[in-house]
Protein backbone atom coordinates (compact mmCIF):
# COMPACT_ATOMS: atom_id res chain seq x y z
CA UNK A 1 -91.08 79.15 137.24
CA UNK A 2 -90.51 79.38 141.47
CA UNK A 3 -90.34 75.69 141.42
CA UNK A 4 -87.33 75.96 139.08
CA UNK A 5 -86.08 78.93 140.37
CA UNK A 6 -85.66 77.67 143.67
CA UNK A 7 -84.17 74.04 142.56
CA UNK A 8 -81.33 76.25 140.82
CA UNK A 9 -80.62 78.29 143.88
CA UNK A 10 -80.12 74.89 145.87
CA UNK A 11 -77.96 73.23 143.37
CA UNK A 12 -76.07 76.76 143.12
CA UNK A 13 -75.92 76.90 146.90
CA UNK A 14 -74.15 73.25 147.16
CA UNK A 15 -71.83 73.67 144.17
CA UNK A 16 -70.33 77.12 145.37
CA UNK A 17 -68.76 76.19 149.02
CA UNK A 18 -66.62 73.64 147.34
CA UNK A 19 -64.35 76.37 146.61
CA UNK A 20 -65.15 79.92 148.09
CA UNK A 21 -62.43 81.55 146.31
CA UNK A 22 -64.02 81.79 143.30
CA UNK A 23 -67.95 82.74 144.70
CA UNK A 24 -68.51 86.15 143.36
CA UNK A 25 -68.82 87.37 147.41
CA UNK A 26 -64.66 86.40 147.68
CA UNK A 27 -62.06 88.80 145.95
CA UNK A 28 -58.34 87.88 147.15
CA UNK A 29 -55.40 89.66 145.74
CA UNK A 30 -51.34 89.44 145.95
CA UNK A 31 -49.37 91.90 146.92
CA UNK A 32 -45.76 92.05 146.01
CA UNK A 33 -43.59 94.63 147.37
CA UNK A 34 -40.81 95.21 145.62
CA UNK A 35 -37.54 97.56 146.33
CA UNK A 36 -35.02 98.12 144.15
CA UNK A 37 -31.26 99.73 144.43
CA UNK A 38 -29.18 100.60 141.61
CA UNK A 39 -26.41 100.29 144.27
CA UNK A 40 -25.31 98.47 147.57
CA UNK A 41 -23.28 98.12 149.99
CA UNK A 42 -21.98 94.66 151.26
CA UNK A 43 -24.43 93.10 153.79
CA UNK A 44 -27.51 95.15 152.04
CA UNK A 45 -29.40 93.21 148.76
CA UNK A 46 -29.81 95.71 146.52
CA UNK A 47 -33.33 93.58 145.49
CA UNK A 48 -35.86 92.49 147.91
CA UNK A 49 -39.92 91.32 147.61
CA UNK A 50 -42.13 90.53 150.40
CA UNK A 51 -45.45 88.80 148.98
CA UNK A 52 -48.52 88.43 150.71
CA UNK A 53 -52.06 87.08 149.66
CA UNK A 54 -54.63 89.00 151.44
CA UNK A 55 -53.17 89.57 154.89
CA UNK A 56 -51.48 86.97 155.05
CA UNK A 57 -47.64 86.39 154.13
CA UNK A 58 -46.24 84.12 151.99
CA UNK A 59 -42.55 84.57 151.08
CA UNK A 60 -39.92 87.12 151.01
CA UNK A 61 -36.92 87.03 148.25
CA UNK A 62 -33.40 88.98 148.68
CA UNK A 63 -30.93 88.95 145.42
CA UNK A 64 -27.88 87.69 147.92
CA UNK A 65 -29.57 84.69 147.96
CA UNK A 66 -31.26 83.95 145.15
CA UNK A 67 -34.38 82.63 147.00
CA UNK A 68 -37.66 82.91 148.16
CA UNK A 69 -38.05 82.32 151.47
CA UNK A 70 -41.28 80.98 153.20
CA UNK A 71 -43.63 82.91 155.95
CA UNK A 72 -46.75 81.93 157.66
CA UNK A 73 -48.51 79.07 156.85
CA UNK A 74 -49.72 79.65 153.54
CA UNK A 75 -46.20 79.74 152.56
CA UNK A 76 -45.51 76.06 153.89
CA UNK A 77 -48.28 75.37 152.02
CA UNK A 78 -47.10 76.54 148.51
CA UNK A 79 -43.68 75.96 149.44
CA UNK A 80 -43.30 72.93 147.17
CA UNK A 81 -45.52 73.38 144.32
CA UNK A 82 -44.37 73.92 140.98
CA UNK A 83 -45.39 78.07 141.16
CA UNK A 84 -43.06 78.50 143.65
CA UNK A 85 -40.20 77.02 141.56
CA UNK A 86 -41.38 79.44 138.83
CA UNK A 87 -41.75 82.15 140.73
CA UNK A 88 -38.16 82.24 142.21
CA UNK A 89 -37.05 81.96 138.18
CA UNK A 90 -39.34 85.01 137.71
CA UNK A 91 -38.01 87.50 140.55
CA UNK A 92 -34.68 86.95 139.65
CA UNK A 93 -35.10 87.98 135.87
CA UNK A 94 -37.84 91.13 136.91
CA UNK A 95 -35.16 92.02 139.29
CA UNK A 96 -32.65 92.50 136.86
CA UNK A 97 -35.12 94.44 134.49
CA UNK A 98 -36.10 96.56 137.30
CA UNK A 99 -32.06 97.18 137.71
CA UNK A 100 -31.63 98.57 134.65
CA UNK A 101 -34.94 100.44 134.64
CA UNK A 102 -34.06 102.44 138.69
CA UNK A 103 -30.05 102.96 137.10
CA UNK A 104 -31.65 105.02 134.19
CA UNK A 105 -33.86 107.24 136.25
CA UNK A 106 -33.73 111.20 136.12
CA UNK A 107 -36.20 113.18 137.97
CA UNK A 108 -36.81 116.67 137.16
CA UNK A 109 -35.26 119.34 139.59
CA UNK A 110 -34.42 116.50 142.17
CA UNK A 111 -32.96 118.07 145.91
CA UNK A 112 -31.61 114.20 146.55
CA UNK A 113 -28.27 113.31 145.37
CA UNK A 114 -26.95 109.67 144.52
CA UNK A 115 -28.34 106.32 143.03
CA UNK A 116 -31.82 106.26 143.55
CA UNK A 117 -34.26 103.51 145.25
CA UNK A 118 -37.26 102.39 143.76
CA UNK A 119 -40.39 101.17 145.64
CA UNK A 120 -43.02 99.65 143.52
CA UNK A 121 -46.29 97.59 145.15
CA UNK A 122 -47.44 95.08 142.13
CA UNK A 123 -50.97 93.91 142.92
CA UNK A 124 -53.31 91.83 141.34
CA UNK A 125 -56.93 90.77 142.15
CA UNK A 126 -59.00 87.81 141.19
CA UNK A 127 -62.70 87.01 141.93
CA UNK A 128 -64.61 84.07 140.85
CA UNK A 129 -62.12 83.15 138.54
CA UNK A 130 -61.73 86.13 136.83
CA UNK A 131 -59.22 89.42 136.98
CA UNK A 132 -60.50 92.14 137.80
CA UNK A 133 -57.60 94.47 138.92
CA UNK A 134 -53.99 94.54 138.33
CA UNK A 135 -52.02 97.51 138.87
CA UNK A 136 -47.80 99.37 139.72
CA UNK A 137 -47.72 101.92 142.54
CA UNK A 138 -43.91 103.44 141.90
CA UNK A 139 -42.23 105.50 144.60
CA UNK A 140 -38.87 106.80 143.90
CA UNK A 141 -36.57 107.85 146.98
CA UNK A 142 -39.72 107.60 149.07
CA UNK A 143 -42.06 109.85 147.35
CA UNK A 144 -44.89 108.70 145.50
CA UNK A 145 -44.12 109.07 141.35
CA UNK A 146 -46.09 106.91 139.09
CA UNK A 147 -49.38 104.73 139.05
CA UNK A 148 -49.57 102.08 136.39
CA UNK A 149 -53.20 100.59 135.90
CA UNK A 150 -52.76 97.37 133.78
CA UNK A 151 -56.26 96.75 133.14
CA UNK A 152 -56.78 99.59 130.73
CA UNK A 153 -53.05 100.74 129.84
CA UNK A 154 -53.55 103.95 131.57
CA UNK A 155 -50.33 106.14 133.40
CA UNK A 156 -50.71 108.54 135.70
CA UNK A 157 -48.02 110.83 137.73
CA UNK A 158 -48.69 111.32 141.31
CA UNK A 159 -45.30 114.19 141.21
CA UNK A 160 -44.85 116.81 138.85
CA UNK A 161 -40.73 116.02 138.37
CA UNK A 162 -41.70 112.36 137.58
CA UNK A 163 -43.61 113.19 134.46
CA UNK A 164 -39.94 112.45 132.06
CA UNK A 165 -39.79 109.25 133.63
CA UNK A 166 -43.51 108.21 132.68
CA UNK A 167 -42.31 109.50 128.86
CA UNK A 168 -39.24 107.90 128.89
CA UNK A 169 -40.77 104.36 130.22
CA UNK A 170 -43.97 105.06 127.61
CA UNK A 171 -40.71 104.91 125.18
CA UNK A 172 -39.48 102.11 125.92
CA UNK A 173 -42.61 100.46 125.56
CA UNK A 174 -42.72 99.07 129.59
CA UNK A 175 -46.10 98.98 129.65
CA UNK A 176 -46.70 95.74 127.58
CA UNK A 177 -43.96 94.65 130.43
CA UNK A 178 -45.93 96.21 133.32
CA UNK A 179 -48.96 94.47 132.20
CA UNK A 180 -47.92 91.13 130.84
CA UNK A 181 -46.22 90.69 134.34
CA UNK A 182 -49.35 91.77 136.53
CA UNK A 183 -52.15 90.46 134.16
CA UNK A 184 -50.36 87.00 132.95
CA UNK A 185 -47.70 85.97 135.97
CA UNK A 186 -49.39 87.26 139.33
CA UNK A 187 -52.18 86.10 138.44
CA UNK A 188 -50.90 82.77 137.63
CA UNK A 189 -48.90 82.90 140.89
CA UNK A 190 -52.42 84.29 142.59
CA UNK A 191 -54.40 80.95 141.57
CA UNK A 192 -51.79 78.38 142.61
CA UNK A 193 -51.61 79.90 145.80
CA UNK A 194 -55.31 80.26 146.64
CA UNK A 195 -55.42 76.40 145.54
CA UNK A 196 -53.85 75.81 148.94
CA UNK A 197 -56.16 78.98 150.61
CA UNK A 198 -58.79 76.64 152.38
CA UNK A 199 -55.83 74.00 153.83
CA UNK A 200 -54.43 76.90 156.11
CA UNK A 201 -56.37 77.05 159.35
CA UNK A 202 -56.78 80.27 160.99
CA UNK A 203 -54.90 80.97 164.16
CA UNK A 204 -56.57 80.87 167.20
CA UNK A 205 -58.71 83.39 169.04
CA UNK A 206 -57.25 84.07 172.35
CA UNK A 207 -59.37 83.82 175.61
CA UNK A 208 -60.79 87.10 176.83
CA UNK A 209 -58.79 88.26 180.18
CA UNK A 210 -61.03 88.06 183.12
CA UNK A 211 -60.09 89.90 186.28
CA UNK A 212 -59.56 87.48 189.41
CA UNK A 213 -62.01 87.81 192.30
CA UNK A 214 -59.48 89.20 194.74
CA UNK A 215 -57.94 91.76 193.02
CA UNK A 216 -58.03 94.90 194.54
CA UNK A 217 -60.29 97.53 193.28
CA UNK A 218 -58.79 100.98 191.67
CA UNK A 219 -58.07 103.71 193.59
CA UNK A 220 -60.89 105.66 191.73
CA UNK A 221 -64.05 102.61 192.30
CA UNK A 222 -62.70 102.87 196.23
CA UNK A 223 -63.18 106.93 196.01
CA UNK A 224 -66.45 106.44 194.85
CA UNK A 225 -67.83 103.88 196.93
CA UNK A 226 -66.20 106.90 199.82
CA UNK A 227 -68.43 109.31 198.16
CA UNK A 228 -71.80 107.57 197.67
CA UNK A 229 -71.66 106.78 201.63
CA UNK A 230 -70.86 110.34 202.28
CA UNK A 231 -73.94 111.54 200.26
CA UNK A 232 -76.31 108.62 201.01
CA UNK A 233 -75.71 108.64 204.72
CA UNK A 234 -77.41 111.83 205.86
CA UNK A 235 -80.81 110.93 203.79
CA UNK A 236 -80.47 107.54 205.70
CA UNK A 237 -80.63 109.27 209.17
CA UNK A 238 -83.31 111.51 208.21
CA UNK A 239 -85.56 109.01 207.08
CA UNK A 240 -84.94 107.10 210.04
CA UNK A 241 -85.57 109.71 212.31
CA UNK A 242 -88.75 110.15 210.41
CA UNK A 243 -90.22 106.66 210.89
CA UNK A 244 -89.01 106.90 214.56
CA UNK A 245 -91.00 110.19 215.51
CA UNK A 246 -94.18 108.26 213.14
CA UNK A 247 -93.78 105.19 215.07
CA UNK A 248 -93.77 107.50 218.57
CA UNK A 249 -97.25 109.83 217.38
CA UNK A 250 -99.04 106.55 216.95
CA UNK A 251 -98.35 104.75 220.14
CA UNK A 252 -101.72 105.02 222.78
CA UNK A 253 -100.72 107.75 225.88
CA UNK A 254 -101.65 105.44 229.27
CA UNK A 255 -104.08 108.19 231.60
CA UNK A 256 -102.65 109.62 234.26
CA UNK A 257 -104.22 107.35 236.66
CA UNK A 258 -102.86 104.21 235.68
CA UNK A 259 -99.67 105.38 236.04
CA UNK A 260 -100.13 106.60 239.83
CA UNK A 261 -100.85 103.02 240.44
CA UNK A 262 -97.62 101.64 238.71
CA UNK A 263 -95.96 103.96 240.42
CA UNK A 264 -97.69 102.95 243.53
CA UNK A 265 -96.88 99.14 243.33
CA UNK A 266 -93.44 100.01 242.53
CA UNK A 267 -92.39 102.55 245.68
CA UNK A 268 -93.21 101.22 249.29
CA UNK A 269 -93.73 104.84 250.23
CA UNK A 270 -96.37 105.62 248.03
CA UNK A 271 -98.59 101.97 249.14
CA UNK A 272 -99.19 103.98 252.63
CA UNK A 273 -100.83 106.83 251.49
């Protein structure tokens, strides 16, 4: 039982790296963000998406243009695969649904006047090859309204005057939309892009700063240094003056008559006495 136990770890062990996006340790997602204006000016798209897988971007698509446009390196990556192609199709046409969805809008006892904007962050999440989270965050005019969880059908209203527009969508019947987009498409979109995950290298660490040798230190290292010889100098001196008046108590005192004959030898006046 080890003995095979073991043998299937190691064949588990070598099988798993060859793609680490689908070990059960690796969950990626993609984020799209998503605003939408019922009305614009000229200059100002009045549809824009900026995608990214994990932290790191991959496109961003405008309705003046039509296109999705590539970021990072991921992006060049998945630039000419066939997902991107479909994906461009796909914008455009959710775009136009989403349109049609922000123009109908009422909120209940709204202070803002005008057409309003909606803000919606579509999100899906794979892990080892399987979904396991798909989900709408909708803000209108910057507020947070609506959270759509795909997975199990399930609405719920993050503001009071939103709770019309959850009805009115439930109406319609935009949650089979809602979840056929996030549960079928993104994660389509999701696979063909982590296909290309392991091919994009990971941008350099930069070196650590170090501080040349002859910079000058701060004004506050100088102050100390200042200090510690103020305080350390007086204990210096005392110990000093310690060993001195040790080193003066041990040395032998020469008799008295031993240094009348030094003094003798030295001073002619003394040898005649």
């Amino acid at each position: 039982m080890s003995l095979a136990y073991h043998a299937a770890h190691l064949l588990l062990s070598m099988l798993l790296p060859v793609q680490t996006w689908k070990t059960l340790d690796h969950t990626h997602s993609l984020c799209l963000d998503l605003t939408v204006k019922s009305q614009s000016g000229p200059g100002h798209p009045w549809y824009e998406v900026q995608a990214s897988v994990g932290k790191k971007p991959v496109f961003q698509y405008d309705s003046d243009s039509s296109k999705m446009k590539p970021l990072g390196l991921l992006g060049a990556k998945v630039n000419a695969t066939n997902a991107w192609t479909e994906l461009t199709q796909t914008l455009g046409e959710v775009g136009q649904e989403l349109r049609m969805i922000v123009s109908d809008i009422k909120l209940e006892n709204s202070v803002t006047s005008g057409p309003p904007t909606l803000h919606i962050q579509l999100s899906c999440q794979c892990e080892a090859e399987r979904g396991t989270a798909a989900s709408w965050h909708f803000n209108i005019n910057g507020q947070p309204a609506l959270l759509f969880d795909a997975m199990n059908m399930t609405w719920t209203v993050t503001s009071p005057g939103t709770r019309g527009v959850k009805e009115e969508w439930e109406n319609k019947g935009l949650a089979d939309y809602f979840r056929r987009i996030s549960m079928g498409d993104c994660r389509h979109w999701l696979r063909e892009f982590l296909e290309h995950w392991e091919k994009v290298p990971e941008p350099p660490v930069p070196p650590k700063k170090v501080p040349d040798a002859d910079q000058s230190l701060p004004m506050p290292s100088i102050a100390c240094i200042i200090l510690g010889v103020i305080v350390i100098s007086p204990v210096i001196i005392v110990i000093c003056c310690s060993i001195s008046r040790k080193l003066a108590q041990r040395s032998p005192k020469k008799p008295k008559e031993a240094l009348y004959q030094e003094a003798r030898l030295s001073s002619p006046a003394l040898l005649s006495i």
